[in-house]
N, C-alpha and C. Protein backbone atom coordinates (compact mmCIF):
# COMPACT_ATOMS: atom_id res chain seq x y z
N UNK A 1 28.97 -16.67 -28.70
CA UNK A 1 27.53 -16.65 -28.75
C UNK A 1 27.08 -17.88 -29.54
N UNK A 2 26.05 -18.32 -29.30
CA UNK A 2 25.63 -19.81 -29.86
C UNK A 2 24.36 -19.53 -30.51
N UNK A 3 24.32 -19.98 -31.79
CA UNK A 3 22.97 -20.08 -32.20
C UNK A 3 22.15 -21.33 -32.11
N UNK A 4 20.60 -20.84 -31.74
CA UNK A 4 19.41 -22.11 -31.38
C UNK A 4 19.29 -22.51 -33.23
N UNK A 5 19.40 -23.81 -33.11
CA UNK A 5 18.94 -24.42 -34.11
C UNK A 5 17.65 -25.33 -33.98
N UNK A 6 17.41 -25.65 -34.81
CA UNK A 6 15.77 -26.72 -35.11
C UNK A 6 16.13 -28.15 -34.86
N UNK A 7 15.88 -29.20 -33.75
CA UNK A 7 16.43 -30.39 -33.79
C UNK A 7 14.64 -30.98 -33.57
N UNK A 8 14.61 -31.85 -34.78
CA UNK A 8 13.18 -32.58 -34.37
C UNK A 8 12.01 -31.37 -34.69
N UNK A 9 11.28 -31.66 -33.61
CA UNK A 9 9.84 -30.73 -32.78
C UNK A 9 10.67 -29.26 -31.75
N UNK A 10 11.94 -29.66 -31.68
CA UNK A 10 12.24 -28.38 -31.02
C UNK A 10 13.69 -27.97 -31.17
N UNK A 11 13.60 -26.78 -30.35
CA UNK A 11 14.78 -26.08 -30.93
C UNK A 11 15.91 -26.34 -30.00
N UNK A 12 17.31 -26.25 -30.13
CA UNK A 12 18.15 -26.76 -29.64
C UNK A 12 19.47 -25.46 -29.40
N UNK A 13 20.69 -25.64 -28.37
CA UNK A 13 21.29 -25.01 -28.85
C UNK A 13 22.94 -26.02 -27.94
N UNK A 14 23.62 -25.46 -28.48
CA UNK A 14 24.87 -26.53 -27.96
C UNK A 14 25.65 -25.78 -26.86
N UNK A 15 26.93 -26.75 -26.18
CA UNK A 15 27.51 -26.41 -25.62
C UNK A 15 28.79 -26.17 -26.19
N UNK A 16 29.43 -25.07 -25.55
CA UNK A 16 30.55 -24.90 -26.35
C UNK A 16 32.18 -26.56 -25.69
N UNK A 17 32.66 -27.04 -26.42
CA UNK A 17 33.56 -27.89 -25.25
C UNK A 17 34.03 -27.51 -24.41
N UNK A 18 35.05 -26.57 -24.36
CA UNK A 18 35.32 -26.50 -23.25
C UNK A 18 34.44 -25.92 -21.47
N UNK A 19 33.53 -25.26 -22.01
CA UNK A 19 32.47 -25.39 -20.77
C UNK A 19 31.90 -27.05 -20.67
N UNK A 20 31.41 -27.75 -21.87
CA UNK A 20 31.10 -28.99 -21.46
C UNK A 20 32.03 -30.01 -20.78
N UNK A 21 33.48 -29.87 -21.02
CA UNK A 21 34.52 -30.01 -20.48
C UNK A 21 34.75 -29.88 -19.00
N UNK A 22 34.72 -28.75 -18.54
CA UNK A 22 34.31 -27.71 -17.17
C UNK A 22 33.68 -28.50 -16.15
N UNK A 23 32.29 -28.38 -16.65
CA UNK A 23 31.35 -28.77 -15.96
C UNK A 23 31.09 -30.31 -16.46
N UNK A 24 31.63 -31.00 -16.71
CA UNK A 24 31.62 -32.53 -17.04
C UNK A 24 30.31 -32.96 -17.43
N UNK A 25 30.30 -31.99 -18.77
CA UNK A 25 28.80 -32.12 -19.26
C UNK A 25 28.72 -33.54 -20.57
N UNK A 26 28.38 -34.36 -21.06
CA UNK A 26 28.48 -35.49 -21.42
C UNK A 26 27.25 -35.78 -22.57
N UNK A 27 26.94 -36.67 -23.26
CA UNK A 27 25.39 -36.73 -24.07
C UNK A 27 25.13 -37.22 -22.83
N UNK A 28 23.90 -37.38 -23.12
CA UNK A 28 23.09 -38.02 -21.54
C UNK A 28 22.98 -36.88 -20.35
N UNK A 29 23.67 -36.28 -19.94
CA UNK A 29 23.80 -35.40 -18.95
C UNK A 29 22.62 -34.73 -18.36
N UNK A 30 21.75 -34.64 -17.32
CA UNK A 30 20.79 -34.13 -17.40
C UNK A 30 21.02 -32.71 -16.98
N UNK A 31 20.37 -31.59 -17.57
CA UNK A 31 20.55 -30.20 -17.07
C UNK A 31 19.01 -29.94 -16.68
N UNK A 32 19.11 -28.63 -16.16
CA UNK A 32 17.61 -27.96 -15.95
C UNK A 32 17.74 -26.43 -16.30
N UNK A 33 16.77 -26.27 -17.43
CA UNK A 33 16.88 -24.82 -17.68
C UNK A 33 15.91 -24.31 -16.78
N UNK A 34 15.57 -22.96 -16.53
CA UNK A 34 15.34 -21.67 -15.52
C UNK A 34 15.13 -20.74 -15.86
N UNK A 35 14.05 -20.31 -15.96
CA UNK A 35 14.06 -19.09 -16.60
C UNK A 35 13.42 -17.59 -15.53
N UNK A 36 14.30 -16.44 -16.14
CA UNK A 36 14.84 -15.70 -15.29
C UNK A 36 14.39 -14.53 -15.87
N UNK A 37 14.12 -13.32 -15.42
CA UNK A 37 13.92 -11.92 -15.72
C UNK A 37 14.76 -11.57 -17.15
N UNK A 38 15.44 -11.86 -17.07
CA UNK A 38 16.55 -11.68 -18.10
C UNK A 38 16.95 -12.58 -19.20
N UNK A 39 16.21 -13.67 -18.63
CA UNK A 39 16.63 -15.17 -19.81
C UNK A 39 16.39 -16.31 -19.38
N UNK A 40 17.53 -17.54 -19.70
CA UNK A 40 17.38 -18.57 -19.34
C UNK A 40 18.67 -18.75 -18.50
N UNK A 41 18.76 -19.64 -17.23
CA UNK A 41 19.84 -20.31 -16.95
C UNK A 41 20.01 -21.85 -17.11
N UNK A 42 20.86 -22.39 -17.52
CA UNK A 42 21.11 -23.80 -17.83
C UNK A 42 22.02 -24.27 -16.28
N UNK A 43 21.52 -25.12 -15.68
CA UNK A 43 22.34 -25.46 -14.69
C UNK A 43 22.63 -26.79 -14.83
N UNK A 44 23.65 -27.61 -14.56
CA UNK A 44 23.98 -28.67 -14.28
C UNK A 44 23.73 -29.55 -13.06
N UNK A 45 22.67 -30.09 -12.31
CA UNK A 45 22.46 -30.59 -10.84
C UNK A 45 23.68 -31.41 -10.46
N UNK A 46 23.98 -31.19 -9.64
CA UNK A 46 25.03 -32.04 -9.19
C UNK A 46 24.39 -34.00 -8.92
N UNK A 47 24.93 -34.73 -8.91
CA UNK A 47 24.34 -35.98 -8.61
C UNK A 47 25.40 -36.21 -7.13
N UNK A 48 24.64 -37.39 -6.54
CA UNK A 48 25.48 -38.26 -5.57
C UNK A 48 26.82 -38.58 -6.20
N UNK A 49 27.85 -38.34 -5.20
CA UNK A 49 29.49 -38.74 -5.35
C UNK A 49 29.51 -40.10 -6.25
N UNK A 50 30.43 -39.60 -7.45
CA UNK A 50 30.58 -41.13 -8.05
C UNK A 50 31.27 -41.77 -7.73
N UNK A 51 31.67 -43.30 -7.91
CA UNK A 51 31.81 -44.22 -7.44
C UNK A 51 33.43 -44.13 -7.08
N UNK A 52 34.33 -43.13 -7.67
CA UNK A 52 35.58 -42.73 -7.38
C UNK A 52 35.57 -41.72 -6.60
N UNK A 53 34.76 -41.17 -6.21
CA UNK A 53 34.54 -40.22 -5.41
C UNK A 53 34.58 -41.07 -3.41
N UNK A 54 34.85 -41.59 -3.17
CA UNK A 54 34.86 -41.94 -1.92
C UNK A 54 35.44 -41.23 -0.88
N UNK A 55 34.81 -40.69 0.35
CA UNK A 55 35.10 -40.13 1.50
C UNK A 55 36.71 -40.67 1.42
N UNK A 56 37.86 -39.88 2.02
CA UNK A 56 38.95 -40.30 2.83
C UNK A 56 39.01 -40.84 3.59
N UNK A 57 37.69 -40.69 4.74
CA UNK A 57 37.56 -40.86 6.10
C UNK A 57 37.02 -42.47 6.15
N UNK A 58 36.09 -42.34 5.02
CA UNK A 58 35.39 -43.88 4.92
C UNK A 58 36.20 -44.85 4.22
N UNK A 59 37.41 -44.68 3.10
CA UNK A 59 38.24 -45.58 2.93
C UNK A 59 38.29 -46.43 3.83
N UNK A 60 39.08 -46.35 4.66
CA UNK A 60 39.97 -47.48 5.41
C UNK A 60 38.68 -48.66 6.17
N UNK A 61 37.79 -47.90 6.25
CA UNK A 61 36.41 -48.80 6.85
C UNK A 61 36.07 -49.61 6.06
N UNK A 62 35.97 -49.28 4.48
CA UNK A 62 35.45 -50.12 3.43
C UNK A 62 37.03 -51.05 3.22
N UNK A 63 38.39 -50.23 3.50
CA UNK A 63 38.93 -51.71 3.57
C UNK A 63 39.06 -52.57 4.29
N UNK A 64 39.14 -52.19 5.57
CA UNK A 64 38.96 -53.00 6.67
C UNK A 64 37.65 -54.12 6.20
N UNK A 65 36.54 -54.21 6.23
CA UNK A 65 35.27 -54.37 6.11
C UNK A 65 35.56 -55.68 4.80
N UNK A 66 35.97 -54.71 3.64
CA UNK A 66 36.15 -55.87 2.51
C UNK A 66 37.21 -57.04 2.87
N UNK A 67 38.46 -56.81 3.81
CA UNK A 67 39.72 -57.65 4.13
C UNK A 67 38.69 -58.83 4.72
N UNK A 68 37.90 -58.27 5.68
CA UNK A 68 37.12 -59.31 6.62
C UNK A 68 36.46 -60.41 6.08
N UNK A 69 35.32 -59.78 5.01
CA UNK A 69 34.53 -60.63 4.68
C UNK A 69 35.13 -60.59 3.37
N UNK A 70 35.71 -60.63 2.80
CA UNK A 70 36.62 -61.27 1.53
C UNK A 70 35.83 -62.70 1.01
N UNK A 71 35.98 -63.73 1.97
CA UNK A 71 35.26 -65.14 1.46
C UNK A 71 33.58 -64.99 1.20
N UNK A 72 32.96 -64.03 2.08
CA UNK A 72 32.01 -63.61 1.74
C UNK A 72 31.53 -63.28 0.54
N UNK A 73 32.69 -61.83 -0.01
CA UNK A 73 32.49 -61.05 -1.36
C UNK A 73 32.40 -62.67 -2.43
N UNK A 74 33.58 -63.31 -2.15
CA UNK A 74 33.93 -64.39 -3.47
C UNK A 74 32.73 -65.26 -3.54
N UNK A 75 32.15 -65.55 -2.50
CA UNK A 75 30.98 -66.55 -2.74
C UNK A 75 29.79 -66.33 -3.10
N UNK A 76 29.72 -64.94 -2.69
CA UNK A 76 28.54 -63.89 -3.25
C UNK A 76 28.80 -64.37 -4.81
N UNK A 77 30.21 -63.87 -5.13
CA UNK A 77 30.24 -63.57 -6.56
C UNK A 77 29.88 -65.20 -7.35
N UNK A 78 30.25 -65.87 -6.76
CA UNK A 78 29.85 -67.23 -7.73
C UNK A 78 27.99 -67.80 -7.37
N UNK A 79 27.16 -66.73 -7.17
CA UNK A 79 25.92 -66.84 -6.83
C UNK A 79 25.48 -66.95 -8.82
């Protein structure tokens, strides 16, 4: 059980680690509380796939794609 403490103008209460752990909860993290017949729910929104997150299917396209224009990427990069 967690107790609400006083942070600032409002009251606060923490995550325990290993749920922040879990749910790859982080400082910064945005949640959305909810409130419910019974209480509050804290949910975590999921965001768009991170950047290690890449389809299987779309791999080989993005390598194919990068092999091609390769001189492209490099000249971009010295912009």
């Amino acid at each position: 059980m967690q107790k609400v403490f006083v942070n600032g103008n409002s009251l606060a209460v923490t995550v325990p680690k290993a749920l922040a752990q879990e749910l790859d909860i982080k400082s910064g993290t945005k949640v959305v509380w909810e409130k419910v017949e019974k209480g509050l729910i804290l949910t975590v929104p999921k965001s768009a796939k991170a950047p290690t997150e890449i389809d299987p299917q779309v791999a080989p396209l993005i390598k194919k794609i990068s092999k091609k224009y390769s001189g492209v990427w490099q000249d971009l990069a010295k912009v």
